[in-house]
N, C-alpha and C. Protein backbone atom coordinates (compact mmCIF):
# COMPACT_ATOMS: atom_id res chain seq x y z
N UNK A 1 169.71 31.79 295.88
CA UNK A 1 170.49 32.08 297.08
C UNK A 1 170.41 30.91 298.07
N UNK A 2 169.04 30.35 298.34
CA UNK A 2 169.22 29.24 299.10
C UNK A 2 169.86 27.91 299.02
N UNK A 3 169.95 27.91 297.37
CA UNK A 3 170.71 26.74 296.63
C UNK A 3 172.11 26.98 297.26
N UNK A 4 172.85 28.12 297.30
CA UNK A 4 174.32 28.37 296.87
C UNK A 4 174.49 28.17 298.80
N UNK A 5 173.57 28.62 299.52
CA UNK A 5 173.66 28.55 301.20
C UNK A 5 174.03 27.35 301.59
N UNK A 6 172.62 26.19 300.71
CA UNK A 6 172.68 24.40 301.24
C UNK A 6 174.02 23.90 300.86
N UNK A 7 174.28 24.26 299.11
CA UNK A 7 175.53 23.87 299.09
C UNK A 7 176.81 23.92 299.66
N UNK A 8 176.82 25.40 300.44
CA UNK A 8 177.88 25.95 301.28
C UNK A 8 177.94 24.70 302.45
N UNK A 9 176.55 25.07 303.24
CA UNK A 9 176.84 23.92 304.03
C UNK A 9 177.43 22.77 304.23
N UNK A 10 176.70 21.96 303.00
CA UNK A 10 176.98 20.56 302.47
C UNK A 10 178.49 20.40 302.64
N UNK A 11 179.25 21.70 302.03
CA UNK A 11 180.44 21.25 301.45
C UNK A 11 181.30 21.38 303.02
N UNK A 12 180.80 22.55 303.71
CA UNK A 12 181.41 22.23 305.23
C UNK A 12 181.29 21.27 306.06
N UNK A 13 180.24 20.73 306.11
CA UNK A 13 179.72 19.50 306.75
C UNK A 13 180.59 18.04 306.49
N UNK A 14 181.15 18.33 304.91
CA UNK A 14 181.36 16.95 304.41
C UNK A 14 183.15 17.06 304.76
N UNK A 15 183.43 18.31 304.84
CA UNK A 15 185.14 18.74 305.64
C UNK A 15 184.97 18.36 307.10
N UNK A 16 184.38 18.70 307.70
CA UNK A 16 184.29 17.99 308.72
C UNK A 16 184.02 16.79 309.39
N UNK A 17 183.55 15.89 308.21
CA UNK A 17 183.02 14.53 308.74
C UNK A 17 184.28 14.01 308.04
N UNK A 18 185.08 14.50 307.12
CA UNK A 18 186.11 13.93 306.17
C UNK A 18 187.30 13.83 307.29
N UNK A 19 187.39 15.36 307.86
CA UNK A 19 188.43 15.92 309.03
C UNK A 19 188.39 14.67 310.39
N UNK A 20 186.96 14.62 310.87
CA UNK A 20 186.58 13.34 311.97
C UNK A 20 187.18 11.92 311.76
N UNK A 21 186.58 11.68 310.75
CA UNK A 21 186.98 10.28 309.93
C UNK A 21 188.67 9.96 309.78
N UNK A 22 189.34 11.08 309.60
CA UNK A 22 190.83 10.67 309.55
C UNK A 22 191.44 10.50 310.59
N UNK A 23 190.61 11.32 311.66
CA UNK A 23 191.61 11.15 313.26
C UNK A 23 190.80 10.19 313.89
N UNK A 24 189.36 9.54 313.34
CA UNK A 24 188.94 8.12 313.73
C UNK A 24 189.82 7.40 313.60
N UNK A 25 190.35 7.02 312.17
CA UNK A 25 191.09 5.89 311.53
C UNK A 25 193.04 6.38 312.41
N UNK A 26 193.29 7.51 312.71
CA UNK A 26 194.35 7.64 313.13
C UNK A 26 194.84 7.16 314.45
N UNK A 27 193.56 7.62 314.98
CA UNK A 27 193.76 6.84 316.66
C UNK A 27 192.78 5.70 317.39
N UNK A 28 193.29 5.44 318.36
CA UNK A 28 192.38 4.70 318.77
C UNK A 28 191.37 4.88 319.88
N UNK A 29 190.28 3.83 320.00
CA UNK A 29 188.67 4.39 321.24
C UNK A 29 189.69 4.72 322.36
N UNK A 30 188.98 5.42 323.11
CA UNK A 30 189.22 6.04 324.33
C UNK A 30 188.29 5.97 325.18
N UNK A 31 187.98 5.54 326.23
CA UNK A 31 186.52 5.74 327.12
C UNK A 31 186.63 6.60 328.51
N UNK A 32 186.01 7.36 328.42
CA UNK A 32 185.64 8.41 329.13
C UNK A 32 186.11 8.53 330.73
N UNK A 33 186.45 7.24 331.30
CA UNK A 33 186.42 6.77 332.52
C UNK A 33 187.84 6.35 333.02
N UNK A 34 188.26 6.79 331.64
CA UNK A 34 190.25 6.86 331.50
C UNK A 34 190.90 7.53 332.40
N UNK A 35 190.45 8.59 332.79
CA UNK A 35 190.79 9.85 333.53
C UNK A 35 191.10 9.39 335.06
N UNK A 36 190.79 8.22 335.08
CA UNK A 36 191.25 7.83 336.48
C UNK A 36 192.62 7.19 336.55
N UNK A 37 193.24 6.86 335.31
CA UNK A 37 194.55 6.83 335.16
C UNK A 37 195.39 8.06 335.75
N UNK A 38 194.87 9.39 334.74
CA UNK A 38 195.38 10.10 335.49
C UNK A 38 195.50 10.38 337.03
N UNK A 39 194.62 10.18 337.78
CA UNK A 39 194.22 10.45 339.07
C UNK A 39 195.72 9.42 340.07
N UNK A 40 195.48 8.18 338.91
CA UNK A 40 196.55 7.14 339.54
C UNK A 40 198.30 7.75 339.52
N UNK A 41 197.66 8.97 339.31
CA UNK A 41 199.32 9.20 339.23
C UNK A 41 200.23 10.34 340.16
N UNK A 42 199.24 10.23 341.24
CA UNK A 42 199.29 11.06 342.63
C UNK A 42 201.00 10.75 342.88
N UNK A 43 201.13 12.04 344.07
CA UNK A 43 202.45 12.06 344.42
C UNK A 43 202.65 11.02 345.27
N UNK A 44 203.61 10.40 345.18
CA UNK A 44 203.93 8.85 346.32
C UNK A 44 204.05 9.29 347.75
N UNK A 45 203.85 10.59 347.97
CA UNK A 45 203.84 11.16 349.89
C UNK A 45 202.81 10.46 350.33
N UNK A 46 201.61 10.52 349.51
CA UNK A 46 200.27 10.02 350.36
C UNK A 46 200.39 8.53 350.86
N UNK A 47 200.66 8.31 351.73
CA UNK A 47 200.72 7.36 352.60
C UNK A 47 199.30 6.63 352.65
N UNK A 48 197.86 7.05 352.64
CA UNK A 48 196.34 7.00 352.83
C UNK A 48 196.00 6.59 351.58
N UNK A 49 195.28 5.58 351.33
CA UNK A 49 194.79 5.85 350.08
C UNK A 49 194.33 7.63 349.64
N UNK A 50 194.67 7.83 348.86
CA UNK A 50 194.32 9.42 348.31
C UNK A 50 192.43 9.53 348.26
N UNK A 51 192.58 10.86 348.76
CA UNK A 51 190.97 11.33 348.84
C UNK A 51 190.60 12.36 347.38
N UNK A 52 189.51 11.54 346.99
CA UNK A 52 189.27 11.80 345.61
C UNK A 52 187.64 12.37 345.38
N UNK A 53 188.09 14.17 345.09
CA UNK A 53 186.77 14.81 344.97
C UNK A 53 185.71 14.82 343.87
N UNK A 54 184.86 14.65 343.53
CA UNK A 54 184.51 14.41 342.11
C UNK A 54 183.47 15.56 342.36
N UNK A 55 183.58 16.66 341.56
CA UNK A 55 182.61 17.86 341.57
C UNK A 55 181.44 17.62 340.15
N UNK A 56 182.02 16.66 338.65
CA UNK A 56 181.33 17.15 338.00
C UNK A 56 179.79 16.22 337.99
N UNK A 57 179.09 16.68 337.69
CA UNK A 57 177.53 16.10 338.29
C UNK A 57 177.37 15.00 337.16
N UNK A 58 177.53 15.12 335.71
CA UNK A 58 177.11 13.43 335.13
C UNK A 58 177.98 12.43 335.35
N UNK A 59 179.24 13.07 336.04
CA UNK A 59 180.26 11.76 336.79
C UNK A 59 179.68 10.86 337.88
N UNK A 60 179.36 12.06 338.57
CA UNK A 60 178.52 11.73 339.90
C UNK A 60 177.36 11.01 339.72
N UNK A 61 176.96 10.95 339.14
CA UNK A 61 175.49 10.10 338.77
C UNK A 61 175.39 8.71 338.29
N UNK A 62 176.72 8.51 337.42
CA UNK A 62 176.69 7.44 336.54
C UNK A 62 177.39 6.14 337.44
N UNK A 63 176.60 5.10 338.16
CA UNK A 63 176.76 4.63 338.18
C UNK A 63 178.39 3.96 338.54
N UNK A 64 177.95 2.95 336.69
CA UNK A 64 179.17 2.88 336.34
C UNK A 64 180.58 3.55 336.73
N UNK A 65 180.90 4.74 336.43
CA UNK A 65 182.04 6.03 336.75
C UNK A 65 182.69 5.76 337.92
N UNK A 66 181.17 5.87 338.63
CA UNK A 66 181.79 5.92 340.66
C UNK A 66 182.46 4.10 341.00
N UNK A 67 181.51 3.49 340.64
CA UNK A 67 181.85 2.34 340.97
C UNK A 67 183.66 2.03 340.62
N UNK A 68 184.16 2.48 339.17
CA UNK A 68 185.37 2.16 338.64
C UNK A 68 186.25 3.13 339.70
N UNK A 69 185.95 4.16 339.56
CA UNK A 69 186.53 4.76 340.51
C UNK A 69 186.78 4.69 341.95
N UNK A 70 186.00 4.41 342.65
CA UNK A 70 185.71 3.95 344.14
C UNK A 70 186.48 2.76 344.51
N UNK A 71 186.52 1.84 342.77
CA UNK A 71 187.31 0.70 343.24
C UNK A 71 188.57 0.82 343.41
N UNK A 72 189.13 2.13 342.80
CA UNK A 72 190.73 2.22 342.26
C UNK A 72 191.10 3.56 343.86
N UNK A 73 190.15 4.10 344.36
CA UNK A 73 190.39 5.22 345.53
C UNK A 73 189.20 5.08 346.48
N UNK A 74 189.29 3.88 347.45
CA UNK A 74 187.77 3.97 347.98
C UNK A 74 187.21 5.49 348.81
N UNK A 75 188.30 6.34 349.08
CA UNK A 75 187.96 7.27 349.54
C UNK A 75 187.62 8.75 348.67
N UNK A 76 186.76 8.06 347.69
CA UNK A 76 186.33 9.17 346.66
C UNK A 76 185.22 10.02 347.28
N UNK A 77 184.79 11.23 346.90
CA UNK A 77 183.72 11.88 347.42
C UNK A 77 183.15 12.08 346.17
N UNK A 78 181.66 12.19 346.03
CA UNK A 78 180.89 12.51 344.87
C UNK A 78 179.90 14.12 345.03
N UNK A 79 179.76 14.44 343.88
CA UNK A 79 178.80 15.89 343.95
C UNK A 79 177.11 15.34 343.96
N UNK A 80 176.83 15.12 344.92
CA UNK A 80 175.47 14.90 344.94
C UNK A 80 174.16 15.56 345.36
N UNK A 81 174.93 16.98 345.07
CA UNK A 81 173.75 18.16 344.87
C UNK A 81 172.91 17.85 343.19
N UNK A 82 173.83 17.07 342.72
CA UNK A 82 172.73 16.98 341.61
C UNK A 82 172.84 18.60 340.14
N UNK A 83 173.92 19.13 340.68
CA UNK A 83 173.96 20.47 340.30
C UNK A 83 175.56 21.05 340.40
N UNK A 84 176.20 22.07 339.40
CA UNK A 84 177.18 22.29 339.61
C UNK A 84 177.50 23.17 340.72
N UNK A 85 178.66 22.91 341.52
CA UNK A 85 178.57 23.89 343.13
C UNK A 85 179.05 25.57 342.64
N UNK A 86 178.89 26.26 343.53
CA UNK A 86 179.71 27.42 343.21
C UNK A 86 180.95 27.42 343.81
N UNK A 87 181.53 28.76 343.30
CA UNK A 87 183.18 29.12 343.82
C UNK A 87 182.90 28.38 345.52
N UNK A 88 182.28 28.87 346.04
CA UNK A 88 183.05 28.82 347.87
C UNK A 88 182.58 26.96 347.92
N UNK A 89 181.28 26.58 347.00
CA UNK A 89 180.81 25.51 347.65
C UNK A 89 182.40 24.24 346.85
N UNK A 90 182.76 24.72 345.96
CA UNK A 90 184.01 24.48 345.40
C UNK A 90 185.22 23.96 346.05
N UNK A 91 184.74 25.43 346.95
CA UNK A 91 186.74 25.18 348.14
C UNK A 91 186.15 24.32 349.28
N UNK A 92 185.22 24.55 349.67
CA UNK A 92 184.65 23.71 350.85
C UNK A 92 184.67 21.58 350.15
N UNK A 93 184.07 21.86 349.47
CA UNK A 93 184.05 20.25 348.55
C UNK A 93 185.60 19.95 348.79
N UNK A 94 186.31 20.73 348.15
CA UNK A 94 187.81 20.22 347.52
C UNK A 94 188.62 20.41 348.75
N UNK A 95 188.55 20.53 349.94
CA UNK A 95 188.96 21.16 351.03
C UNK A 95 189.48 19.09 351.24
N UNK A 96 190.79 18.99 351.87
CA UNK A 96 191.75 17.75 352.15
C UNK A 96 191.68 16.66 350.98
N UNK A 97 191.36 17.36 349.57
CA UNK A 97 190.80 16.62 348.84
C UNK A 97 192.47 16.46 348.24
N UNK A 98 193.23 15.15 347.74
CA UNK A 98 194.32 15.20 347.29
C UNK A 98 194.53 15.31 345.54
N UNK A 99 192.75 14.50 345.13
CA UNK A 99 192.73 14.99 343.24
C UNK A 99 191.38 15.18 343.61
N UNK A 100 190.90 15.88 342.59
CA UNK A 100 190.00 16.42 342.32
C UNK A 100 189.12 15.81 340.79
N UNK A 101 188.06 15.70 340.60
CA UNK A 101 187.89 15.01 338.83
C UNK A 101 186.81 16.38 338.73
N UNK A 102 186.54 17.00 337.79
CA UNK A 102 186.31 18.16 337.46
C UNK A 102 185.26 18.14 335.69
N UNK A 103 184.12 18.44 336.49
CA UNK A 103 183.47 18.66 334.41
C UNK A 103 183.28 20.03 333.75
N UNK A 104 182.42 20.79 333.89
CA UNK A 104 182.58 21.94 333.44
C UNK A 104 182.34 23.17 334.71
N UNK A 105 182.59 22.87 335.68
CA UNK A 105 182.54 23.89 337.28
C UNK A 105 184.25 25.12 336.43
N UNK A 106 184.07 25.58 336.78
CA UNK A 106 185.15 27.08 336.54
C UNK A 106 186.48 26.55 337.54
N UNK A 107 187.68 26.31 337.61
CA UNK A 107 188.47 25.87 338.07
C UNK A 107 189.58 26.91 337.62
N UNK A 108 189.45 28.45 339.08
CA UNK A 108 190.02 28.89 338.86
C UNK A 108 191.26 29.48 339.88
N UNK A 109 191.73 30.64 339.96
CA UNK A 109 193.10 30.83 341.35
C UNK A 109 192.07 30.71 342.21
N UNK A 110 190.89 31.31 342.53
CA UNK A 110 190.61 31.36 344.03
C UNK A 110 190.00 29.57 344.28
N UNK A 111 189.38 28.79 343.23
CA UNK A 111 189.33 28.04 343.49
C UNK A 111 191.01 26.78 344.04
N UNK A 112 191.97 26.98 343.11
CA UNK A 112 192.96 26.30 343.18
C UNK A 112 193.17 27.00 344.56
N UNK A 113 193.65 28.23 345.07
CA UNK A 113 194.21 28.57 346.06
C UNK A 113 193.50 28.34 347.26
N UNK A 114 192.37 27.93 347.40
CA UNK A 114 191.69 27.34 348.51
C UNK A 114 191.69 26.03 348.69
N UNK A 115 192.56 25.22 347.88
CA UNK A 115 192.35 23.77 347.92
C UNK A 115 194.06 23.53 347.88
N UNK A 116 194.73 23.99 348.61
CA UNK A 116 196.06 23.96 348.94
C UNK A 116 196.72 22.00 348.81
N UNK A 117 195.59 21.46 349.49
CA UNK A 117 196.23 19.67 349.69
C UNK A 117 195.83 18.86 348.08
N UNK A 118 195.17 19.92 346.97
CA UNK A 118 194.94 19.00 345.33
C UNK A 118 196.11 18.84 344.94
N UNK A 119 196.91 17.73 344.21
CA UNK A 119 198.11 18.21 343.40
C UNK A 119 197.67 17.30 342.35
N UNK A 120 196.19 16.71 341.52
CA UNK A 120 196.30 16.25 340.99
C UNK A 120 194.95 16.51 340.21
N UNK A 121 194.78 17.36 339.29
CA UNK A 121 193.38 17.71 338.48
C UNK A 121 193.04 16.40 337.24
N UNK A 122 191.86 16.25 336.94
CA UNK A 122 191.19 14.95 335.80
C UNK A 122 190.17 16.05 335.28
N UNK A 123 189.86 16.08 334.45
CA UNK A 123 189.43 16.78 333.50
C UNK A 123 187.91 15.76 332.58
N UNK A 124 186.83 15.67 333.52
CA UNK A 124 185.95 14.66 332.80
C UNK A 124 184.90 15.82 331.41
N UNK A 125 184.82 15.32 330.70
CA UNK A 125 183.93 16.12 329.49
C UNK A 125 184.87 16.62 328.48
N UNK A 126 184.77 17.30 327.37
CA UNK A 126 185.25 17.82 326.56
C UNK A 126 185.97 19.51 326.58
N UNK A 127 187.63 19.76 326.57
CA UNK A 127 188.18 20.72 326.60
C UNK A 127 188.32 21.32 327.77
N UNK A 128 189.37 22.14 328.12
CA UNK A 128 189.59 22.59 329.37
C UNK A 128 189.74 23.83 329.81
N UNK A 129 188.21 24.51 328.87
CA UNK A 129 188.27 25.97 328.78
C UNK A 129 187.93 26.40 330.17
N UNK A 130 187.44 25.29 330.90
CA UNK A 130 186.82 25.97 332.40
C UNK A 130 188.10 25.51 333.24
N UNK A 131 189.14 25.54 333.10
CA UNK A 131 190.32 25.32 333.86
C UNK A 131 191.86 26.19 333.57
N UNK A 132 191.81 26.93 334.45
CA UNK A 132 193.50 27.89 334.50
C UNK A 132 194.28 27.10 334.33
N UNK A 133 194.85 26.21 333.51
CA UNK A 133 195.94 25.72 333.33
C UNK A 133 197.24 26.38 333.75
N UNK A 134 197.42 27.34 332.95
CA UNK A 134 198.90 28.22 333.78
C UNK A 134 199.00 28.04 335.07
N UNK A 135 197.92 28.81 336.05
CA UNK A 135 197.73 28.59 337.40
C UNK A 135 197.63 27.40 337.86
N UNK A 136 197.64 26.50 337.69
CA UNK A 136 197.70 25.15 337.61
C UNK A 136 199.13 24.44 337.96
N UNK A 137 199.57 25.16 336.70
CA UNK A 137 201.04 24.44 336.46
C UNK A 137 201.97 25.41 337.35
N UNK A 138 201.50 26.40 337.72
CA UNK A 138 202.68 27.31 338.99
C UNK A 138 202.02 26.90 340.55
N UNK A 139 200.78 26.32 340.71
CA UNK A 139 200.67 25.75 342.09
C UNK A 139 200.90 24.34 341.66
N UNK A 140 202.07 23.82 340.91
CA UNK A 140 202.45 22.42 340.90
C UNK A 140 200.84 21.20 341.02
N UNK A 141 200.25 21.71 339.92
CA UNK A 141 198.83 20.75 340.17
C UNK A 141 198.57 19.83 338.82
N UNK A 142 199.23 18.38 338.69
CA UNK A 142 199.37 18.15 337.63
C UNK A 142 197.86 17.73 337.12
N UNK A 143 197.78 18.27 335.39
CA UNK A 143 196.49 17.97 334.81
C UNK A 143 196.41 16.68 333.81
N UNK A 144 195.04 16.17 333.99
CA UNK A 144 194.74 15.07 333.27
C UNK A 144 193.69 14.98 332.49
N UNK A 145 193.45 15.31 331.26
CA UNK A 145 192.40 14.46 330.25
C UNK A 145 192.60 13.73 329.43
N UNK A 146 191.43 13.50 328.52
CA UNK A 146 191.38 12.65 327.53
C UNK A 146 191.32 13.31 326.25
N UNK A 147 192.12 13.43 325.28
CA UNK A 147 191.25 14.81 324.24
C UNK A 147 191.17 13.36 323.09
N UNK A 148 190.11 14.27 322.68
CA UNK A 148 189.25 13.22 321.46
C UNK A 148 188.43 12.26 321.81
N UNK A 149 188.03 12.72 323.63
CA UNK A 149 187.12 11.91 323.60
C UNK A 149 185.57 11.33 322.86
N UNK A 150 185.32 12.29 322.32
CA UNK A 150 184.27 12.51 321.78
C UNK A 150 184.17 12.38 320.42
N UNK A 151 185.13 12.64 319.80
CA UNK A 151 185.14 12.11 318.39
C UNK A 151 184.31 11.48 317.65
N UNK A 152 184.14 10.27 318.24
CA UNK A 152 183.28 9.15 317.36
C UNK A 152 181.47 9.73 317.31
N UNK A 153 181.53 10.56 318.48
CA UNK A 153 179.97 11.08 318.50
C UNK A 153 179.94 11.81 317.57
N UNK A 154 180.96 12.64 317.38
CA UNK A 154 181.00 14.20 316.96
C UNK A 154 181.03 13.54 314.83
N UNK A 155 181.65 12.46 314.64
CA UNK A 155 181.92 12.07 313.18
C UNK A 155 180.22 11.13 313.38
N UNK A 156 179.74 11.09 314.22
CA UNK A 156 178.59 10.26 313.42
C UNK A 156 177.57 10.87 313.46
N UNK A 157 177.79 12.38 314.35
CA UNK A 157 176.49 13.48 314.36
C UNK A 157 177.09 14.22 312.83
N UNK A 158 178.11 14.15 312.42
CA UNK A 158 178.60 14.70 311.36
C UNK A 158 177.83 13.93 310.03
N UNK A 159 178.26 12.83 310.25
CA UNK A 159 177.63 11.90 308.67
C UNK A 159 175.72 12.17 308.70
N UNK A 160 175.28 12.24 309.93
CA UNK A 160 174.07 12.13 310.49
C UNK A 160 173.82 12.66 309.65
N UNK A 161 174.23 14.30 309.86
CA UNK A 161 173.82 15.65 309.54
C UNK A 161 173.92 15.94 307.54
N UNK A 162 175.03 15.05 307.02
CA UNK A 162 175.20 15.12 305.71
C UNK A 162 174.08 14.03 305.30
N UNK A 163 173.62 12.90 305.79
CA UNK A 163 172.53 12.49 305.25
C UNK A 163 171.24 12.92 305.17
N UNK A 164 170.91 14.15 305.92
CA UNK A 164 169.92 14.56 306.40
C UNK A 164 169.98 15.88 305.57
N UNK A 165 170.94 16.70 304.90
CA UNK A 165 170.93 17.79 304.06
C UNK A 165 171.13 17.22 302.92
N UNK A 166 171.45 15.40 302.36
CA UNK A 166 171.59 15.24 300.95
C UNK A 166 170.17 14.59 300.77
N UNK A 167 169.62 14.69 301.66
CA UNK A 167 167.84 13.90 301.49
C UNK A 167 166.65 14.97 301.68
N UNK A 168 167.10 15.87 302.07
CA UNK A 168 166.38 17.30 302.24
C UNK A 168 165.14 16.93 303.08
N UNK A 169 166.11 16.13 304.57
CA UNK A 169 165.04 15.86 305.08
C UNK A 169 164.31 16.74 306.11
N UNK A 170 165.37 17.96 306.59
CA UNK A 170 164.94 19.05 307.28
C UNK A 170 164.10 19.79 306.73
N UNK A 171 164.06 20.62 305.71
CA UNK A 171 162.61 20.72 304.85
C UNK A 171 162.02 20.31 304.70
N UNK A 172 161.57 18.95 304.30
CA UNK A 172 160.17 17.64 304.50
C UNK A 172 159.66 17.82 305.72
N UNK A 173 160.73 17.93 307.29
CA UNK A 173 160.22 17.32 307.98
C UNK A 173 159.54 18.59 308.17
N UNK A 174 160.05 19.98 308.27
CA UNK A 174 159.38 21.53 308.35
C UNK A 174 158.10 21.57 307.66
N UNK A 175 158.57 20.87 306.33
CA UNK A 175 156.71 21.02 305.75
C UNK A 175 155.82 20.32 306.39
N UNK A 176 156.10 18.92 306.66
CA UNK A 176 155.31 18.23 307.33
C UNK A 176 154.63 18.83 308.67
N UNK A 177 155.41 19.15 309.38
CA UNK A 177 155.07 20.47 310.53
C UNK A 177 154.09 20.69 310.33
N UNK A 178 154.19 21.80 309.46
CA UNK A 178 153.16 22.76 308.83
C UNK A 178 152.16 22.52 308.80
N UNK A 179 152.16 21.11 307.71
CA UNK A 179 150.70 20.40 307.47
C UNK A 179 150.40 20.34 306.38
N UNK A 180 151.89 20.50 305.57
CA UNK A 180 152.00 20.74 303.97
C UNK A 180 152.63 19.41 303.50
């Protein structure tokens, strides 16, 4: 039974690194910090350079991120609670904010409807399950990510993982544990 389990695995593992590998070779790198393209694509009313909220916290941290960004909207704001905010600390943050860059915080009506001056969402991290899109697109709030950003991690934690079940090195390393 455990034979017919590893093999199961194996054979999913190797669909998925096969599946990774084709939309590697199909498209091209993307870097994470793209998303400020989107941001660049504010409505031409704003007269001000545009005020740019950044709620998600490994945006906020990195350096790098703020700096690219800061250069392209010097009037960016960063989350430097260090922590994701809640709903109200949300509307208060995003409050005259004109885009918003967003990681996994819940981005939903009461959040959109308290932030009346956003018309421009960025989407930093993977998928946009923490974002109402519909509601989005009926308070005219245009959205921006990157999809596939992650890819290249996701196909080399993939091959990782098939070298590591065709060497049976997760069992070695369990016995070793042990003291066996």
């Amino acid at each position: 039974m455990r034979d017919v389990v590893w093999s199961v695995m194996i054979v999913i593992v190797l669909a998925i690194a096969f599946g990774a590998l084709i939309g590697m070779v199909r498209s091209r790198r993307i870097w994470p910090f793209q998303v400020i393209i989107h941001l660049s694509q504010l409505p031409t009313q704003v007269t001000r350079s545009p005020i740019i909220a950044v709620s998600s916290v490994s945006f906020s941290k990195n350096a790098t991120l703020r700096s690219e960004l800061s250069a392209q909207f010097p009037n960016s704001r960063f989350n430097e609670s260090g922590r994701n905010l809640s709903t109200d600390e949300l509307i208060a943050f995003f409050s005259h904010a004109d885009g918003i860059l967003v990681g996994t915080e819940p981005i939903n009506r009461e959040v959109i409807n308290g932030s009346p001056s956003v018309s421009c969402l960025a989407k930093y991290g993977v998928g946009l399950d923490n974002v109402d899109i519909d509601y989005c697109r009926q308070a005219n709030i245009a959205i921006g990510w990157t999809g596939g950003v992650n890819k290249y991690a996701v196909a080399e934690l993939v091959i990782g993982y098939m070298i590591t079940l065709s060497r049976n090195m997760f069992m070695s390393a369990n016995q070793l544990k042990a003291g066996g």
